[in-house]
PDB file of N, CA and C in Angstrom:
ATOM      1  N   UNK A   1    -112.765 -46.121 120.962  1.00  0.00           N
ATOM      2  CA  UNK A   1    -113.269 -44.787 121.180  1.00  0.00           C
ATOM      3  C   UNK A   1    -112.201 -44.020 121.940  1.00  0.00           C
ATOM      4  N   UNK A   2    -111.532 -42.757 121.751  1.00  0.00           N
ATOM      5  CA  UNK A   2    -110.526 -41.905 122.043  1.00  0.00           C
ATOM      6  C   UNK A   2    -111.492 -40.554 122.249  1.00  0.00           C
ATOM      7  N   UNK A   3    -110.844 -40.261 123.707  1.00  0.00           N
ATOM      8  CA  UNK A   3    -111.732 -38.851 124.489  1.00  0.00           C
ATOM      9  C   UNK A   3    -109.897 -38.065 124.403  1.00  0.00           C
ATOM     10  N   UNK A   4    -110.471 -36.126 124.012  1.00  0.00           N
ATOM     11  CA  UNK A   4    -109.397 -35.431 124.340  1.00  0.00           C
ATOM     12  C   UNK A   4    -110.690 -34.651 125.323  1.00  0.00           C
ATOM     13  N   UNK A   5    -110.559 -34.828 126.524  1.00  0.00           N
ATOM     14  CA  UNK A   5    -111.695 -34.107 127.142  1.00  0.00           C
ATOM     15  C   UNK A   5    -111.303 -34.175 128.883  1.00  0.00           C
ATOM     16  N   UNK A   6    -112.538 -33.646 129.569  1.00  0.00           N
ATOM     17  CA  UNK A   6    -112.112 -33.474 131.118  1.00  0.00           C
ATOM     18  C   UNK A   6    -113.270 -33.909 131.727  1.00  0.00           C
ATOM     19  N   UNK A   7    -113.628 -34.297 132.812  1.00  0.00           N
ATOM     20  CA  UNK A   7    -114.103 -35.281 133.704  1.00  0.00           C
ATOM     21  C   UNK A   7    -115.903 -35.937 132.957  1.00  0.00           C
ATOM     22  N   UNK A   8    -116.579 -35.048 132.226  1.00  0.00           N
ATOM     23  CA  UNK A   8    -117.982 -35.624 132.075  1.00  0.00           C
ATOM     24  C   UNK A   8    -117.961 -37.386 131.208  1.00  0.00           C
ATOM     25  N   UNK A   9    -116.968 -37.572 131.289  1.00  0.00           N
ATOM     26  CA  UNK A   9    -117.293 -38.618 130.001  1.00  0.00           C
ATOM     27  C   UNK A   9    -117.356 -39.930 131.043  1.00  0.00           C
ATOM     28  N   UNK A  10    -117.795 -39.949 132.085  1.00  0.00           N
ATOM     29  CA  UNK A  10    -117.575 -41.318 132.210  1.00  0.00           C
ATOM     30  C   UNK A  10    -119.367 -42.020 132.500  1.00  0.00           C
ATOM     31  N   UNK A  11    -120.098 -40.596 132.309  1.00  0.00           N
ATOM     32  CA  UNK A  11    -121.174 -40.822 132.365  1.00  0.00           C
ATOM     33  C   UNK A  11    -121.978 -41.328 130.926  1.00  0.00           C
ATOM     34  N   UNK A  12    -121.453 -41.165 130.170  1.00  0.00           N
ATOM     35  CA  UNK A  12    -121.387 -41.447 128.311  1.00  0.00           C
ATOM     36  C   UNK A  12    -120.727 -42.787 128.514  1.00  0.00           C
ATOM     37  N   UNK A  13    -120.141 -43.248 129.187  1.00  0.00           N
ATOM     38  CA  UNK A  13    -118.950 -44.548 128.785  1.00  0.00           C
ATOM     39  C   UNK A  13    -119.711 -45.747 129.988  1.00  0.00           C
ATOM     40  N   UNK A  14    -120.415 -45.356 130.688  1.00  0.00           N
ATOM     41  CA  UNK A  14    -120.710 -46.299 131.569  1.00  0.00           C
ATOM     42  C   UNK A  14    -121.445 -47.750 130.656  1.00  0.00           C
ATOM     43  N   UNK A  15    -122.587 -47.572 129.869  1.00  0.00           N
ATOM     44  CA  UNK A  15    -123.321 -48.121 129.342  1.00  0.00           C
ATOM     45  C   UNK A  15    -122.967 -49.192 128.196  1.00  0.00           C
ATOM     46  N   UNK A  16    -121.569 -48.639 128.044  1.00  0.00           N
ATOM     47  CA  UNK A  16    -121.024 -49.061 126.485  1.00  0.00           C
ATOM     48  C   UNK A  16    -120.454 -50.765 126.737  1.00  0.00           C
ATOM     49  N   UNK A  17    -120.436 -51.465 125.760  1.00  0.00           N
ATOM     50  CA  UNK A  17    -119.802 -52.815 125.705  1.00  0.00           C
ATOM     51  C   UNK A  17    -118.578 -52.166 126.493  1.00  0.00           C
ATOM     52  N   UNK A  18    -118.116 -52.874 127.343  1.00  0.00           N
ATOM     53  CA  UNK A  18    -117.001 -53.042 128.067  1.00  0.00           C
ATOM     54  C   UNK A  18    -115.561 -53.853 126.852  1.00  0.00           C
ATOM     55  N   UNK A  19    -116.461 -54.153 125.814  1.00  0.00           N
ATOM     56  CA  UNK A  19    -114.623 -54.232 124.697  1.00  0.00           C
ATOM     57  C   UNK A  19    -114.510 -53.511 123.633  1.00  0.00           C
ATOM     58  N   UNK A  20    -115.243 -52.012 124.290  1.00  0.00           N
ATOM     59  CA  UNK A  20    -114.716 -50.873 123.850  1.00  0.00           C
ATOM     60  C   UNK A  20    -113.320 -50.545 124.302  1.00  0.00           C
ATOM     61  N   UNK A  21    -112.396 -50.259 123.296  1.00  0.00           N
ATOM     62  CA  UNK A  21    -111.622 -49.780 124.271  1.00  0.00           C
ATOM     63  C   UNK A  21    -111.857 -47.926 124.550  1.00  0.00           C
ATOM     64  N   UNK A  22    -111.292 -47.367 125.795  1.00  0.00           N
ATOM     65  CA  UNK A  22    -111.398 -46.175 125.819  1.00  0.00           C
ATOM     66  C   UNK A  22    -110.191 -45.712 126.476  1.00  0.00           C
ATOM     67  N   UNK A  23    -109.675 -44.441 125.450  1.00  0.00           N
ATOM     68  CA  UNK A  23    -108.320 -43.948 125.893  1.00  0.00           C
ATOM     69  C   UNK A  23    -108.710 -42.656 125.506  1.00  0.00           C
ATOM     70  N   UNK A  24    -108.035 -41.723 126.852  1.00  0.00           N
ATOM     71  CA  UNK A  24    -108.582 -40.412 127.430  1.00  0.00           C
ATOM     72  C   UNK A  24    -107.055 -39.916 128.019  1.00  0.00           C
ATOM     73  N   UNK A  25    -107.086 -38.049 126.836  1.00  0.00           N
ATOM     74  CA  UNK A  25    -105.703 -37.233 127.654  1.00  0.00           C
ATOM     75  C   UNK A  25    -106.364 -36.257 127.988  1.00  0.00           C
ATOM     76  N   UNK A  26    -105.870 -35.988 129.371  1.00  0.00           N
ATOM     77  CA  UNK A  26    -106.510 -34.693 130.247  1.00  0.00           C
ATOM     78  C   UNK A  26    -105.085 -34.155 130.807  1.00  0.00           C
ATOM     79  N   UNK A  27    -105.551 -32.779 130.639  1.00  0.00           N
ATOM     80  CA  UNK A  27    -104.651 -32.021 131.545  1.00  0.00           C
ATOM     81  C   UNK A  27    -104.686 -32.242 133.006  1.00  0.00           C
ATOM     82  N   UNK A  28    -105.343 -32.794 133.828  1.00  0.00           N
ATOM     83  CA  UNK A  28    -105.092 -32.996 135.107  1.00  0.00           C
ATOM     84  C   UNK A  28    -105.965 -34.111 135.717  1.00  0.00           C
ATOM     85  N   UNK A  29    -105.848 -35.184 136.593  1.00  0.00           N
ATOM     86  CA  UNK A  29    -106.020 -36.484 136.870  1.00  0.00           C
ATOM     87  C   UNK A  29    -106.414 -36.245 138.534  1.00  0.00           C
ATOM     88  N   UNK A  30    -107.447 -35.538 139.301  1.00  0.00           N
ATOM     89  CA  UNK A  30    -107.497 -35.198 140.358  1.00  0.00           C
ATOM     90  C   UNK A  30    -109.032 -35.564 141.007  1.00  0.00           C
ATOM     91  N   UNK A  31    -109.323 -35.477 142.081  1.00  0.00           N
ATOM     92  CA  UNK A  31    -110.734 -35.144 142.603  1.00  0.00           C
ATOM     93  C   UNK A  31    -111.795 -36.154 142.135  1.00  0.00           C
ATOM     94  N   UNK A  32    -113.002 -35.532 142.010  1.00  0.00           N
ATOM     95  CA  UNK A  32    -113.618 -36.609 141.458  1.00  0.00           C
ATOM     96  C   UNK A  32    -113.582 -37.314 140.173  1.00  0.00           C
ATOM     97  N   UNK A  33    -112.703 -36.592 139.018  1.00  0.00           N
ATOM     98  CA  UNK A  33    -112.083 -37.453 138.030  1.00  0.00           C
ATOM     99  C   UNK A  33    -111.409 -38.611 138.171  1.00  0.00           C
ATOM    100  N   UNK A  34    -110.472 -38.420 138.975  1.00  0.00           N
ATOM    101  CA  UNK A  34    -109.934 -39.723 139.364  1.00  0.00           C
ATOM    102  C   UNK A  34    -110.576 -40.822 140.035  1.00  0.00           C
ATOM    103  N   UNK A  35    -111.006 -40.236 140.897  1.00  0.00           N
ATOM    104  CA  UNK A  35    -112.171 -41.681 141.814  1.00  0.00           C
ATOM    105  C   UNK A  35    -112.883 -42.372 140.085  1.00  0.00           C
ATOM    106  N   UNK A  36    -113.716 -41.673 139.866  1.00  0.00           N
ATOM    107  CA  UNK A  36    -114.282 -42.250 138.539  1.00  0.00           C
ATOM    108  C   UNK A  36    -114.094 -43.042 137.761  1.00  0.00           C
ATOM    109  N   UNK A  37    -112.035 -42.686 137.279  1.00  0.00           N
ATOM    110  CA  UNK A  37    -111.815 -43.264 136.513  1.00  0.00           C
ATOM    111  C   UNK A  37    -110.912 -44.436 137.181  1.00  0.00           C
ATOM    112  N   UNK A  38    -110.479 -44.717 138.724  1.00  0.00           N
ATOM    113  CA  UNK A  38    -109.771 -45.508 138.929  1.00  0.00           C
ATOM    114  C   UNK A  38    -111.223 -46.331 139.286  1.00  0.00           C
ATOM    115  N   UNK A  39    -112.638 -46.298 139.439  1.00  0.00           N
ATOM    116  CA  UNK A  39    -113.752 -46.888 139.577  1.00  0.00           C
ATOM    117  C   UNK A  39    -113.892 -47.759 138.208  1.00  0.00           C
ATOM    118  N   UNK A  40    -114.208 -46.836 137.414  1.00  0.00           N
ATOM    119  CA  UNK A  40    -114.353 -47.494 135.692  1.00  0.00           C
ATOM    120  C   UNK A  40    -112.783 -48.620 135.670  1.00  0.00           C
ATOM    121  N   UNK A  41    -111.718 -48.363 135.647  1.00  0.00           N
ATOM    122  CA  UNK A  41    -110.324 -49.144 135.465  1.00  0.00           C
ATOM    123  C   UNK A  41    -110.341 -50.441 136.243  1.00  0.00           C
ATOM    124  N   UNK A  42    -111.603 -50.230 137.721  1.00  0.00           N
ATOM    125  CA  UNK A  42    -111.360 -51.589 138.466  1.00  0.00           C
ATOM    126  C   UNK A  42    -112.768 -52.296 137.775  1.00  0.00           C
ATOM    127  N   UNK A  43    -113.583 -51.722 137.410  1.00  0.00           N
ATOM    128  CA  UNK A  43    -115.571 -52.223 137.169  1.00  0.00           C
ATOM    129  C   UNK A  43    -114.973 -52.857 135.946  1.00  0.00           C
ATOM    130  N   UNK A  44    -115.014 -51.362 135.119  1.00  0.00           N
ATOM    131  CA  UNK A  44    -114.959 -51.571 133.188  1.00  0.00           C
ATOM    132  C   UNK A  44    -113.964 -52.730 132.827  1.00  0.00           C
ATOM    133  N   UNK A  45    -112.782 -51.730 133.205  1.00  0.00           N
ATOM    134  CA  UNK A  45    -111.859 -52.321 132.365  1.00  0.00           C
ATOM    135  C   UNK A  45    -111.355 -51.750 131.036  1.00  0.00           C
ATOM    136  N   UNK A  46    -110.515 -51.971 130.085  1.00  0.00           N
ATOM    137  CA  UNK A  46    -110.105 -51.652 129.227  1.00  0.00           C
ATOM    138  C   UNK A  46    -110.359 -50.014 128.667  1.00  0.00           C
ATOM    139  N   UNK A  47    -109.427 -49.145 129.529  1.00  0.00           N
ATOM    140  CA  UNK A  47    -110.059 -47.910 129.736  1.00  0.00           C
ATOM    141  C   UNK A  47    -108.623 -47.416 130.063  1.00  0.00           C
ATOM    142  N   UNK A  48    -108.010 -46.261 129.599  1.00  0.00           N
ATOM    143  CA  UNK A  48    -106.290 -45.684 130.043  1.00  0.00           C
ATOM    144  C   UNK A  48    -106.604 -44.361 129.717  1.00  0.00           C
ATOM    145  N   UNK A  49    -106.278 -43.353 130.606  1.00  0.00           N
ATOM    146  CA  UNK A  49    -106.158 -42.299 130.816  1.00  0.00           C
ATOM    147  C   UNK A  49    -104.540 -41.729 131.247  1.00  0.00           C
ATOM    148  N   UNK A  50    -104.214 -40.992 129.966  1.00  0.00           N
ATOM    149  CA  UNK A  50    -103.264 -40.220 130.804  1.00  0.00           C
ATOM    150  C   UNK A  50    -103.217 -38.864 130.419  1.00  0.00           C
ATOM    151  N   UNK A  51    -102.219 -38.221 131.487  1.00  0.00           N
ATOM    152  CA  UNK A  51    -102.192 -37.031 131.405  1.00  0.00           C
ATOM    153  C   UNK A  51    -101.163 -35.827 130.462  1.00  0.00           C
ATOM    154  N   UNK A  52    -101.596 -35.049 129.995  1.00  0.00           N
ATOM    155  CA  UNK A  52    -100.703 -34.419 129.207  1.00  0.00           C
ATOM    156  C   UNK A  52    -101.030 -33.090 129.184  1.00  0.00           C
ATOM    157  N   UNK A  53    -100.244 -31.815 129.255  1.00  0.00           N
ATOM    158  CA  UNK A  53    -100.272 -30.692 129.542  1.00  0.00           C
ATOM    159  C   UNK A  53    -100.387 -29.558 128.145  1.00  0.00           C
ATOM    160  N   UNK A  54    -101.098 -28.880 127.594  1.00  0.00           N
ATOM    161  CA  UNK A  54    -100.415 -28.302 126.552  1.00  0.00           C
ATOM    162  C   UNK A  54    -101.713 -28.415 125.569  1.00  0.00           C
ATOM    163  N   UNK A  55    -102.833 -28.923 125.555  1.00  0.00           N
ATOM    164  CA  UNK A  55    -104.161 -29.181 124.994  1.00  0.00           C
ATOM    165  C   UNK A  55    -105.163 -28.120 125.362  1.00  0.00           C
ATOM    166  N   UNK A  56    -105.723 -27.521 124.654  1.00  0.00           N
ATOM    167  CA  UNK A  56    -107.384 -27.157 125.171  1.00  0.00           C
ATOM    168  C   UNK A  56    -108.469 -27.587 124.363  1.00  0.00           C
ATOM    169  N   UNK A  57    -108.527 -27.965 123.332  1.00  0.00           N
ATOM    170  CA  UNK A  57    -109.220 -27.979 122.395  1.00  0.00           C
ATOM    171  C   UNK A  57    -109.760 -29.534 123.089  1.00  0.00           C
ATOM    172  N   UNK A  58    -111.383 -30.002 123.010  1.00  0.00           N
ATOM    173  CA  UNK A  58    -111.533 -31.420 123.319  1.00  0.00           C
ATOM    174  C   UNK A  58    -112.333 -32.232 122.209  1.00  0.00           C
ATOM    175  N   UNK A  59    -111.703 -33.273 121.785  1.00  0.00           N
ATOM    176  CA  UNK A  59    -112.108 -33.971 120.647  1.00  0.00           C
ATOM    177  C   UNK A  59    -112.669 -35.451 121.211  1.00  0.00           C
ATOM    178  N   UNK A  60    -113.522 -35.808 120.365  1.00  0.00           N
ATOM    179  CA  UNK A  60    -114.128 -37.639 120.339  1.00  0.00           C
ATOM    180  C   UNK A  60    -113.715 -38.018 119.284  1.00  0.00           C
ATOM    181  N   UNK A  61    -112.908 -39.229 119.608  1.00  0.00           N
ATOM    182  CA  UNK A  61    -113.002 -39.953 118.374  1.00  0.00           C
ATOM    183  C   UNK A  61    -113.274 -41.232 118.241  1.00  0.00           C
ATOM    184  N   UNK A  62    -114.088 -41.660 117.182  1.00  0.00           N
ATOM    185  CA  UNK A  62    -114.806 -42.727 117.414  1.00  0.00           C
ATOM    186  C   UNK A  62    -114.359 -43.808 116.410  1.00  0.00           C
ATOM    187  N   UNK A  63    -113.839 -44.580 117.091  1.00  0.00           N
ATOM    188  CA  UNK A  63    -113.243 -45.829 115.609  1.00  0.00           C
ATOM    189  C   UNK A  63    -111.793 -45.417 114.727  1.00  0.00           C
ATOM    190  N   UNK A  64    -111.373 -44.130 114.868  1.00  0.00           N
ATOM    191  CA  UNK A  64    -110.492 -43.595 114.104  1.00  0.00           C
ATOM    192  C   UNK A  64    -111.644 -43.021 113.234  1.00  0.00           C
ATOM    193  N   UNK A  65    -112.591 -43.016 112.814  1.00  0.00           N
ATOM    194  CA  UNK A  65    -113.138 -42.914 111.885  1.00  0.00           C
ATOM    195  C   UNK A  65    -114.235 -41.545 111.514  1.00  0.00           C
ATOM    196  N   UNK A  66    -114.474 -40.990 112.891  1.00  0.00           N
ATOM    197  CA  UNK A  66    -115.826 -39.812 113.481  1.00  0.00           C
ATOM    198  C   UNK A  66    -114.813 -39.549 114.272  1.00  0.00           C
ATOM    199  N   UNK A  67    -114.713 -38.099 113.698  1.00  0.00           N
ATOM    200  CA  UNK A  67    -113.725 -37.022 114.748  1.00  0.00           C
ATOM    201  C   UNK A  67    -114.702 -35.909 115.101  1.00  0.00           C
ATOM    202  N   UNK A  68    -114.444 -35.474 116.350  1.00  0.00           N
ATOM    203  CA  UNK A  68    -116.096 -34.217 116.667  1.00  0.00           C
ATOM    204  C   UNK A  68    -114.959 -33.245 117.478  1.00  0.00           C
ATOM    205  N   UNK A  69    -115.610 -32.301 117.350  1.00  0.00           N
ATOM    206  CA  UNK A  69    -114.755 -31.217 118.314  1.00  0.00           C
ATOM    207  C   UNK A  69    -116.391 -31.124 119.373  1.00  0.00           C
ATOM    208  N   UNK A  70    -115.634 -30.765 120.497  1.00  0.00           N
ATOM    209  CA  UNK A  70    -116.747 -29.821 120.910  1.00  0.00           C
ATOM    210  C   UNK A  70    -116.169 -28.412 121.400  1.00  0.00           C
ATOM    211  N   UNK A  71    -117.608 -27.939 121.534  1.00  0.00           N
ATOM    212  CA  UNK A  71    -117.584 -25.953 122.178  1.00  0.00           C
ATOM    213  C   UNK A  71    -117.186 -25.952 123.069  1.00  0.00           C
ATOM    214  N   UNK A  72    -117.487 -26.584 124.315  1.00  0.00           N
ATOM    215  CA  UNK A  72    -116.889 -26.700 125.932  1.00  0.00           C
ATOM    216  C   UNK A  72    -117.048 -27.331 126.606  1.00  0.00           C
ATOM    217  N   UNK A  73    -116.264 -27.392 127.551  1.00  0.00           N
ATOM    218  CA  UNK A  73    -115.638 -29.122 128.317  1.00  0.00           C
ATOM    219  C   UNK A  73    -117.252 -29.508 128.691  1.00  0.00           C
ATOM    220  N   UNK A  74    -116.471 -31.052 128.816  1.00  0.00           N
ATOM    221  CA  UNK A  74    -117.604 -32.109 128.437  1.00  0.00           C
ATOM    222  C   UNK A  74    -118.457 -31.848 129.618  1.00  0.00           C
ATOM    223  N   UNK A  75    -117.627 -31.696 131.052  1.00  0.00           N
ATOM    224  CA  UNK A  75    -118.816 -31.634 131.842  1.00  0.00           C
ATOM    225  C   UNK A  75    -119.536 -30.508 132.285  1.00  0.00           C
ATOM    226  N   UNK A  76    -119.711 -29.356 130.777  1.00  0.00           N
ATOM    227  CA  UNK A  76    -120.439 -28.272 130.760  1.00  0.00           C
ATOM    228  C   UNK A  76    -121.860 -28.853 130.051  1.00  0.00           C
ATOM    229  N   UNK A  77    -121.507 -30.075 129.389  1.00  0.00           N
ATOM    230  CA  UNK A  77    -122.257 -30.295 128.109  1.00  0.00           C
ATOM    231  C   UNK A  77    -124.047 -30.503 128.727  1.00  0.00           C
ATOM    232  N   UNK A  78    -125.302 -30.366 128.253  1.00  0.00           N
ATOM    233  CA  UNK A  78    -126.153 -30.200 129.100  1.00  0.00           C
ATOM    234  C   UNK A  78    -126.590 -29.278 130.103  1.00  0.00           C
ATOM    235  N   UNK A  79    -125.686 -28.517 130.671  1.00  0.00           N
ATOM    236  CA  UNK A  79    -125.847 -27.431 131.298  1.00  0.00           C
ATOM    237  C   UNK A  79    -126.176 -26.402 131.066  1.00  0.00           C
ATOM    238  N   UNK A  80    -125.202 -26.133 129.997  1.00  0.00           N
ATOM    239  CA  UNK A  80    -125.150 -24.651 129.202  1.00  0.00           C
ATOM    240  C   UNK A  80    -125.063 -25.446 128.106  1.00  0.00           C
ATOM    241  N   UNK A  81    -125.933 -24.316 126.734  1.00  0.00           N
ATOM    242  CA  UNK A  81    -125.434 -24.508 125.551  1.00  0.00           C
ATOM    243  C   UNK A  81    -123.984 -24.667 124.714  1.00  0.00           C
ATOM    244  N   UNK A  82    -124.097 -25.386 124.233  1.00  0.00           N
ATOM    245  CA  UNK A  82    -123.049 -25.879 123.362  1.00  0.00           C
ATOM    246  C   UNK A  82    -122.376 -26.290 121.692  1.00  0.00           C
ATOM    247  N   UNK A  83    -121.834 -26.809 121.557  1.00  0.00           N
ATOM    248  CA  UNK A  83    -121.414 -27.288 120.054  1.00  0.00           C
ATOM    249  C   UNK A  83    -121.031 -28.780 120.374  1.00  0.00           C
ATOM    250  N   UNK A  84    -121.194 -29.625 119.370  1.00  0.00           N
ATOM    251  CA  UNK A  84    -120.375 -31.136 118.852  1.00  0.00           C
ATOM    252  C   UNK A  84    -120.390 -31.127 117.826  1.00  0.00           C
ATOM    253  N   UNK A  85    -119.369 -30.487 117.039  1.00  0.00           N
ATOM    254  CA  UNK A  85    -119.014 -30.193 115.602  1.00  0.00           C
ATOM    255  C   UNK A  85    -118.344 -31.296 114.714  1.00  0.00           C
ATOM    256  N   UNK A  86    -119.180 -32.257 114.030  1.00  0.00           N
ATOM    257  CA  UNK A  86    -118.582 -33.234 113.281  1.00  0.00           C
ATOM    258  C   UNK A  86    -117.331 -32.560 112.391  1.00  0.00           C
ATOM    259  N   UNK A  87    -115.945 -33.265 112.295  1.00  0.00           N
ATOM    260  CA  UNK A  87    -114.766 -32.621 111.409  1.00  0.00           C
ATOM    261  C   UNK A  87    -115.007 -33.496 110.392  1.00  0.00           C
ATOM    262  N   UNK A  88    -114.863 -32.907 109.132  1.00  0.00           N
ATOM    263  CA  UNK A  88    -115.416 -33.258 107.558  1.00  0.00           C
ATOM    264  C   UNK A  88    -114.013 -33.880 106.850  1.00  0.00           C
ATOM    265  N   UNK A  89    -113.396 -32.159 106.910  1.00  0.00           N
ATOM    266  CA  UNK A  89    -112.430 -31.956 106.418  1.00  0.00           C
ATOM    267  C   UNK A  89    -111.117 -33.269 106.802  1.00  0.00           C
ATOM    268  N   UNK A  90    -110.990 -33.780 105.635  1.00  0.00           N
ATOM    269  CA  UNK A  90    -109.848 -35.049 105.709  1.00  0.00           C
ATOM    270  C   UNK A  90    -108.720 -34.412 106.242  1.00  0.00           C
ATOM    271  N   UNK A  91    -108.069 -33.451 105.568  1.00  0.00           N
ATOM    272  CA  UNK A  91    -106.735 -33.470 106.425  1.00  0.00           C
ATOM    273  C   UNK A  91    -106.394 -33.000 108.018  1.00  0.00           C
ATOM    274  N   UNK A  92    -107.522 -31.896 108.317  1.00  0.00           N
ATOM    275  CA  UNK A  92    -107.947 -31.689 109.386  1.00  0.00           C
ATOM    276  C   UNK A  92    -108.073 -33.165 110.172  1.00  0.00           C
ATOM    277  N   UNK A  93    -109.206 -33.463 109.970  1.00  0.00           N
ATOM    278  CA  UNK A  93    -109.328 -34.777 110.846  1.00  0.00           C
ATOM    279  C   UNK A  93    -108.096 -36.016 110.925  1.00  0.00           C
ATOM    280  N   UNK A  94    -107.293 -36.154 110.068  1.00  0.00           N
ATOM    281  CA  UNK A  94    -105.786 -36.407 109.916  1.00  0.00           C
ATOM    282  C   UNK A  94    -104.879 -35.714 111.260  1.00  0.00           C
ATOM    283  N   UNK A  95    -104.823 -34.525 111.065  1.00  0.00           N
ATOM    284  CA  UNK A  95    -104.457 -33.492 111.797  1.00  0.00           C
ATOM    285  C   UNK A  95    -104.422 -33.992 113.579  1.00  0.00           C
ATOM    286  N   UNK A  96    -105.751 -33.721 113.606  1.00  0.00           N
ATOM    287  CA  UNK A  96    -106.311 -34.251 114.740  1.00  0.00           C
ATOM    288  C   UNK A  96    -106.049 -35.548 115.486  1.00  0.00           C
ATOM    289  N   UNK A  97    -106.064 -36.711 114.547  1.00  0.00           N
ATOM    290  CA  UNK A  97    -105.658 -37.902 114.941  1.00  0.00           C
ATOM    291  C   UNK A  97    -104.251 -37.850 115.147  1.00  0.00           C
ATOM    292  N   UNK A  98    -103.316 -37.722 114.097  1.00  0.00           N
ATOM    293  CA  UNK A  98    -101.913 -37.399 114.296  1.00  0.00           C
ATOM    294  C   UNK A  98    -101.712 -36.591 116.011  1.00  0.00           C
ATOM    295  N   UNK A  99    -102.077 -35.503 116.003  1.00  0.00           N
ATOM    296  CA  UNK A  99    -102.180 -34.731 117.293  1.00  0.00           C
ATOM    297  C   UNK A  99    -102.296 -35.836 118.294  1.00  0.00           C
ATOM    298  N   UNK A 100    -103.566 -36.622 118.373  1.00  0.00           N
ATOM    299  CA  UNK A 100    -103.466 -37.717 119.780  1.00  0.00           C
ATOM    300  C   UNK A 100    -102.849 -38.997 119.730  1.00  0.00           C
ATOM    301  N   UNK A 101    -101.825 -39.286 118.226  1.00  0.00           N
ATOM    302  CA  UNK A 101    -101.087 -40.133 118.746  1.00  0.00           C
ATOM    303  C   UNK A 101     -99.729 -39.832 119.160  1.00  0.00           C
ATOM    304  N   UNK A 102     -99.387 -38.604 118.845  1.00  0.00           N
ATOM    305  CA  UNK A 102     -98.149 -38.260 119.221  1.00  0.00           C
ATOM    306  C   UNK A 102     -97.908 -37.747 121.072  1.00  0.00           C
ATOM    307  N   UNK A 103     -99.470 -37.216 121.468  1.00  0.00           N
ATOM    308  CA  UNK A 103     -99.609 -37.088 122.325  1.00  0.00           C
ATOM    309  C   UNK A 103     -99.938 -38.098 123.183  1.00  0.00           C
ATOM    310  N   UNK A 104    -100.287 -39.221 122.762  1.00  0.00           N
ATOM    311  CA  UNK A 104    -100.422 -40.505 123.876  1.00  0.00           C
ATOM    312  C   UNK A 104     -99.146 -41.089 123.491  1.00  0.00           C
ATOM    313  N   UNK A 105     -98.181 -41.360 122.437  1.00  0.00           N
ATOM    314  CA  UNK A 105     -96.982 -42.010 122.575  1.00  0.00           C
ATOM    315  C   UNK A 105     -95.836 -40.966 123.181  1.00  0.00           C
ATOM    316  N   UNK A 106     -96.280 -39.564 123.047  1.00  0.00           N
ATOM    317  CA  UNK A 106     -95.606 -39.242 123.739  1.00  0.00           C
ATOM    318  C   UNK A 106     -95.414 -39.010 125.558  1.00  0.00           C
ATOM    319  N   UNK A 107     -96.485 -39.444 126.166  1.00  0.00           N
ATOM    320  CA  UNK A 107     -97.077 -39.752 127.613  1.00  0.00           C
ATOM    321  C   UNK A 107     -96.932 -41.024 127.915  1.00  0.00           C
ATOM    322  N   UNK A 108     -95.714 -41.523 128.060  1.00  0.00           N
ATOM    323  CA  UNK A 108     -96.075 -42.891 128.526  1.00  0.00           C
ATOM    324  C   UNK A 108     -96.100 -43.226 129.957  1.00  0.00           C
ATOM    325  N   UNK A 109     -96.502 -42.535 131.016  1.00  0.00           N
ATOM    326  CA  UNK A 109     -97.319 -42.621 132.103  1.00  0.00           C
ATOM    327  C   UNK A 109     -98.657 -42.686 132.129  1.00  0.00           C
ATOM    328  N   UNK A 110     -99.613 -43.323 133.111  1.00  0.00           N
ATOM    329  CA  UNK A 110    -100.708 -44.042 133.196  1.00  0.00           C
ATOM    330  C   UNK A 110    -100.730 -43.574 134.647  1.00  0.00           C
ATOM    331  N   UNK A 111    -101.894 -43.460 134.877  1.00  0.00           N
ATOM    332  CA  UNK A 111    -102.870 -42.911 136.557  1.00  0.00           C
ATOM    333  C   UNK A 111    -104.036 -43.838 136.601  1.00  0.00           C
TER     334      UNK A 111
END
């Protein structure tokens, strides 16, 4: 499972088999995001977050296989109305994946 998103997800990830893996790029690694996720990295396990600058758009992807956009950051989701827009479109969702591997091979720092 691959998060392009900002701090709500660790409340979605708590529950999950722990040999999920989960890899997450955020523009910034601070505050209570970080406690969270250096919490999940010592509990969970198999969980890498890094940071990368230059994104707004936040995507799930699940398996390689279920790509979702959503309307606004995750930890709006529940609050205020929203979107989780399944992507259909093959090359799009191509698109998308391409986008977060170039962006996690291109980050090879870890927090």
């Amino acid at each position: 499972m691959t998060f392009i998103l900002t701090a709500f997800f660790f409340s979605l990830v708590e529950d999950l088999n722990s040999k999920v893996q989960i890899q997450g790029i955020v523009g910034e690694l601070k505050g209570d995001f970080d406690t969270f996720y250096q919490k999940m990295k010592k509990e969970r396990g198999n969980i890498e977050i890094k940071k990368s600058n230059g994104h707004h758009d936040r995507y799930i992807i699940i398996d390689r296989k279920n790509v979702y956009m959503t309307g606004s950051s995750l930890n709006r989701l529940g609050n205020k109305p929203s979107l989780i827009i399944p992507i259909e479109n093959k090359r799009i969702k191509e698109s998308i994946l391409n986008y977060f591997d170039e962006t996690w091979q291109g980050n090879s720092g870890e927090n």
